[in-house]
Every structure is written in C-alpha cells, then in structure tokens.
C-alpha atoms as a PDB file:
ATOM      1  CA  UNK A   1      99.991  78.790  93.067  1.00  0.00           C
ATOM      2  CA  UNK A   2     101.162  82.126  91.717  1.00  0.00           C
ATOM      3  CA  UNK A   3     100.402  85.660  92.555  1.00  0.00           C
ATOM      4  CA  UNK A   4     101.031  87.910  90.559  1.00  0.00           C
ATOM      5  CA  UNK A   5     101.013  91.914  91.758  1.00  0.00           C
ATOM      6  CA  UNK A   6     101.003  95.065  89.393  1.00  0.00           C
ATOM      7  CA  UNK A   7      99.859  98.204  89.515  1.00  0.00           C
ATOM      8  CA  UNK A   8     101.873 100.187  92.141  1.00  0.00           C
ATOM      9  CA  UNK A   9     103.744 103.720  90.995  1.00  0.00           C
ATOM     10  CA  UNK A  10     104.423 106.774  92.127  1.00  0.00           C
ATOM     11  CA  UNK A  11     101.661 109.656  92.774  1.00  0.00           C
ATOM     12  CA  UNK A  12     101.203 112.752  94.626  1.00  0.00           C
ATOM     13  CA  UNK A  13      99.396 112.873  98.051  1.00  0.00           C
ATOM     14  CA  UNK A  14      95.660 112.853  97.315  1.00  0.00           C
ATOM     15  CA  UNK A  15      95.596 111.367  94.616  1.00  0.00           C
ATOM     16  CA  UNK A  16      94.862 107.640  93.535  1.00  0.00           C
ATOM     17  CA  UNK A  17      96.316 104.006  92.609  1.00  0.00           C
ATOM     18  CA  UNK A  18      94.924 100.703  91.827  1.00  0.00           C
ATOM     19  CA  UNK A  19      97.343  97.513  92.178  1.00  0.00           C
ATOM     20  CA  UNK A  20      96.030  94.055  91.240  1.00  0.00           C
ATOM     21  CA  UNK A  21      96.741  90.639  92.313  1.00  0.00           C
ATOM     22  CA  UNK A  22      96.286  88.328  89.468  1.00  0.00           C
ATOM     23  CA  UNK A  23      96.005  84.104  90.719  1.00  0.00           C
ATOM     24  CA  UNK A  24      96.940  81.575  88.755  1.00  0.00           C
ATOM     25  CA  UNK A  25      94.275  79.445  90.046  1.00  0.00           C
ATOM     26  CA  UNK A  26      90.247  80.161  91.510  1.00  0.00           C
ATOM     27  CA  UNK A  27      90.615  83.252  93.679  1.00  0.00           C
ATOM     28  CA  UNK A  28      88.285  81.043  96.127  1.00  0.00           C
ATOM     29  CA  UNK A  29      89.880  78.334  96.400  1.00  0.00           C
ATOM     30  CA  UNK A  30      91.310  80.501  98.936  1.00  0.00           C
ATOM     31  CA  UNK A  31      90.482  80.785 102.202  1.00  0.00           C
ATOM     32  CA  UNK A  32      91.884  84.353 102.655  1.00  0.00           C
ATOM     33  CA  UNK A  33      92.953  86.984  99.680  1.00  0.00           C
ATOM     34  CA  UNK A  34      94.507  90.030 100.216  1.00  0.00           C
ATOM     35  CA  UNK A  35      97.114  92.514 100.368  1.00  0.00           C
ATOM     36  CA  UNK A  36      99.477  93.142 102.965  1.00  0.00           C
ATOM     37  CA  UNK A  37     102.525  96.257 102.916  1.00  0.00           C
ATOM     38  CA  UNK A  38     106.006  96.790 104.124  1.00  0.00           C
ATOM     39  CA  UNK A  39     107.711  99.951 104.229  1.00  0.00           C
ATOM     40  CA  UNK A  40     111.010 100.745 104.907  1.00  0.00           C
ATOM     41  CA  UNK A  41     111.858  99.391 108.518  1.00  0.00           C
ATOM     42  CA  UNK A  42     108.519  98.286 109.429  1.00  0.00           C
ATOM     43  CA  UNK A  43     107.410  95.214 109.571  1.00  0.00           C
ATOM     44  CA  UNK A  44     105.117  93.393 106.663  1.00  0.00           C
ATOM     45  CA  UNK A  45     100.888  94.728 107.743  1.00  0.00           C
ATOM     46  CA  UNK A  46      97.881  93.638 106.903  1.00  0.00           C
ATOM     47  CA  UNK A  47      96.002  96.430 104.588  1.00  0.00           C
ATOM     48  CA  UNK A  48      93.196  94.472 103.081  1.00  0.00           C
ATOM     49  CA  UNK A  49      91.880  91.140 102.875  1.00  0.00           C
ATOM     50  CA  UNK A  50      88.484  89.078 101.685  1.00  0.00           C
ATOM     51  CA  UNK A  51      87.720  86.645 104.469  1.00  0.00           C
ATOM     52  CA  UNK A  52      86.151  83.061 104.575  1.00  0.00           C
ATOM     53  CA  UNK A  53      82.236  83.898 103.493  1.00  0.00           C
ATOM     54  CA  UNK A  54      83.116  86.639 101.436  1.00  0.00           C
ATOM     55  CA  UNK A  55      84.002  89.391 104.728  1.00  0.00           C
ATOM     56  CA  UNK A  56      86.716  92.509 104.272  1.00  0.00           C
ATOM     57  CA  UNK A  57      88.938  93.478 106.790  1.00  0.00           C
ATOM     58  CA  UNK A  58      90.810  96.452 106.508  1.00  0.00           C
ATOM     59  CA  UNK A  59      93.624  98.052 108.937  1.00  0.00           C
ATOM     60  CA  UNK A  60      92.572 100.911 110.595  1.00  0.00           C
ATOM     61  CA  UNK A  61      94.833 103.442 108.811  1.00  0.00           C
ATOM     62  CA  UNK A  62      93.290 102.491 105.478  1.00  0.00           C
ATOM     63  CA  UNK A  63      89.240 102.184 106.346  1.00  0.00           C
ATOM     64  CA  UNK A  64      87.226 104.982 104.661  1.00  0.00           C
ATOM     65  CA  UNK A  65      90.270 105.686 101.563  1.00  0.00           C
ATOM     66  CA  UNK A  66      91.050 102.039 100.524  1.00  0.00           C
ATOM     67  CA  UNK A  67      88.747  99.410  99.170  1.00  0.00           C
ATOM     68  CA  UNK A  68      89.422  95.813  98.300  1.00  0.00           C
ATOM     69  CA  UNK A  69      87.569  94.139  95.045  1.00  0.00           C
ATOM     70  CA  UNK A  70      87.710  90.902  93.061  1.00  0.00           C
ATOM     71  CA  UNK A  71      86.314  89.928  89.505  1.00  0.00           C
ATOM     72  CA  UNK A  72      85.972  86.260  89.662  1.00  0.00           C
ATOM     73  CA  UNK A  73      86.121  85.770  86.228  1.00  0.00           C
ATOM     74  CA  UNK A  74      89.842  86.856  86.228  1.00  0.00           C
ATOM     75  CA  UNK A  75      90.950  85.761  89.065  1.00  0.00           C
ATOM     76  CA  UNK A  76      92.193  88.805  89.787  1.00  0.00           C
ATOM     77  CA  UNK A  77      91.607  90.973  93.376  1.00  0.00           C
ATOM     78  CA  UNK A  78      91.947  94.551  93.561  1.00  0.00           C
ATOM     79  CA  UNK A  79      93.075  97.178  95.836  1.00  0.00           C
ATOM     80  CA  UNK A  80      91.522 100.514  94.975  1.00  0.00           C
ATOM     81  CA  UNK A  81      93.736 103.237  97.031  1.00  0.00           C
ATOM     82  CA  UNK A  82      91.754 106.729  97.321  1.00  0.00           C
ATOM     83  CA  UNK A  83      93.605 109.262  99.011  1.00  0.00           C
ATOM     84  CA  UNK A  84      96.803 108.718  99.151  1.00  0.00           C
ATOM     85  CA  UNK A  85      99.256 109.623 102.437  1.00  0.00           C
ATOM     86  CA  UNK A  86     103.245 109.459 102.034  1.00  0.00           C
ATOM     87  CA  UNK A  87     102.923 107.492 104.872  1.00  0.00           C
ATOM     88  CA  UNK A  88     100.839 104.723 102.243  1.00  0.00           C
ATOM     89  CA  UNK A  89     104.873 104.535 100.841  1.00  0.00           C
ATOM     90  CA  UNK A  90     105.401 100.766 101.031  1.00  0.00           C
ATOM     91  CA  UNK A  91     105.733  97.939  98.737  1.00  0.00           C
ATOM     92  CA  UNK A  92     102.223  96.231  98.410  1.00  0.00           C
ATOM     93  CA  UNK A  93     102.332  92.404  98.226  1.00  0.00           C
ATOM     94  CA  UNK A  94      99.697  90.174  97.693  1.00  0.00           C
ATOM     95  CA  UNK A  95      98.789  87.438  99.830  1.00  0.00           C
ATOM     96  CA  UNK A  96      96.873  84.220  99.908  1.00  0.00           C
ATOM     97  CA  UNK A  97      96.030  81.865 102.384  1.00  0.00           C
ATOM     98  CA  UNK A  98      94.293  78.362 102.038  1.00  0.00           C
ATOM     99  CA  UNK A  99      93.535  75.534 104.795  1.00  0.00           C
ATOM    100  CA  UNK A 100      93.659  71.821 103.436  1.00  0.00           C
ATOM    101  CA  UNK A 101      93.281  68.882 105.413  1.00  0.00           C
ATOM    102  CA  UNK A 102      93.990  70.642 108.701  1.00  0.00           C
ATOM    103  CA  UNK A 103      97.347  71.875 107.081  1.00  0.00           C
ATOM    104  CA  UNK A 104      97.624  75.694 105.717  1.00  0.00           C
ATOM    105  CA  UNK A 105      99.619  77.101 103.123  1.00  0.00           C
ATOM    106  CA  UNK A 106     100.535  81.037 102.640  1.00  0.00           C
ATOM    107  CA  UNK A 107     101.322  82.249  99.216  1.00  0.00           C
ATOM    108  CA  UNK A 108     103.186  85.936  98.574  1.00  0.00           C
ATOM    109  CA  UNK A 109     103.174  87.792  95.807  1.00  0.00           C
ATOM    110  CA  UNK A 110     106.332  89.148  94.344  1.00  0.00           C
ATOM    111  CA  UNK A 111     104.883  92.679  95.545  1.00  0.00           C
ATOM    112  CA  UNK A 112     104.821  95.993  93.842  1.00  0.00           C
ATOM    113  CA  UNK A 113     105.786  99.766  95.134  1.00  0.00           C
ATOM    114  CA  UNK A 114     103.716 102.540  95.637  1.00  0.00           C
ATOM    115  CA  UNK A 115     105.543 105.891  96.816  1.00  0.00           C
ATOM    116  CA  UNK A 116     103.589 108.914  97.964  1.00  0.00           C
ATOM    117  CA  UNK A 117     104.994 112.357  97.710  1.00  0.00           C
ATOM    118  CA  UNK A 118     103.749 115.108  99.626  1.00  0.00           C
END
C-alpha cells in the first residue's frame, strides 16, 4: 500500500489549500482514511478522517474551516483547508488504517508542508 500526499505550500492567513492523498489501491478497502499533522515539537494529531460506514471526524481546531473529501474513482481523498491559521503550520501526512483477520495495519504517507504566515 502506498500513500501518496501533495498539495501542501505556503499561503497567507485566510486564505486556502487543498492537499491530496492519492492510494495505490481502493480507498475502501480501508477501514479508516485520513489526514493527521505534526508541527514543530508537537506531537503527530488527528485533523481529519472518513470512518468505517462512511463517518468524518474532525479535531476540534479544524471543524467549521476544514473539510475532508474522496473521489472514488481516483482513489484519491482530499483535505480542503478554508481559513487558514499560522497555527495550521505543520506537515500534513496521510494516513490509512485497515483491520484484517483480527490483525491491523497503519499506512503513512510521506507527508507534505503547509506553512501559514500571518
């Protein structure tokens, strides 16, 4: 399984990204898809992820700016970032999870930066 992220840059508070997560395989053969961030000295959060049945959860700080998407058909999930903080300043990686036979497996993305000036 690959992931592959792109997208990220840098923009000016306020203003907007969108970073995509490209599988290599069915993005539901997964039981979990998402994208998770890491800025400097933090530890690795969750942002944005589709769920088992199709659910989105979102970390707090995000809800009401970010919005996660996928086009089946590319195998591709998106994270739409309206907005932006400097405090949004992470890389971005994407993350997949999948349970088989009682035994999971967690894929990462090689993840992408997104910097926020104020």
């Amino acid at each position: 399984v690959q992931l592959q992220a792109s997208g990220g840059g840098s923009v000016q508070a306020g203003e907007s990204l969108r970073v995509s997560c490209a599988a290599s395989g069915s993005i539901f053969s997964f039981n979990a898809i998402g994208w998770y961030r890491q800025a400097p000295g933090k530890q690795r959060e969750l942002v944005a992820a589709f769920t088992s049945g199709g659910s989105t959860l979102y970390a707090d700080s995000v809800k009401g700016r970010f919005t996660i998407s996928r086009d089946s058909a590319k195998n591709t999930v998106y994270l739409q970032m309206n907005s932006l903080k400097p405090e949004d300043t992470a890389v971005y990686y994407c993350n997949a999870g999948r349970i088989e036979r009682g035994s999971t497996s967690i894929y990462w993305g090689q993840g992408t930066q997104v910097t926020v000036s104020s």
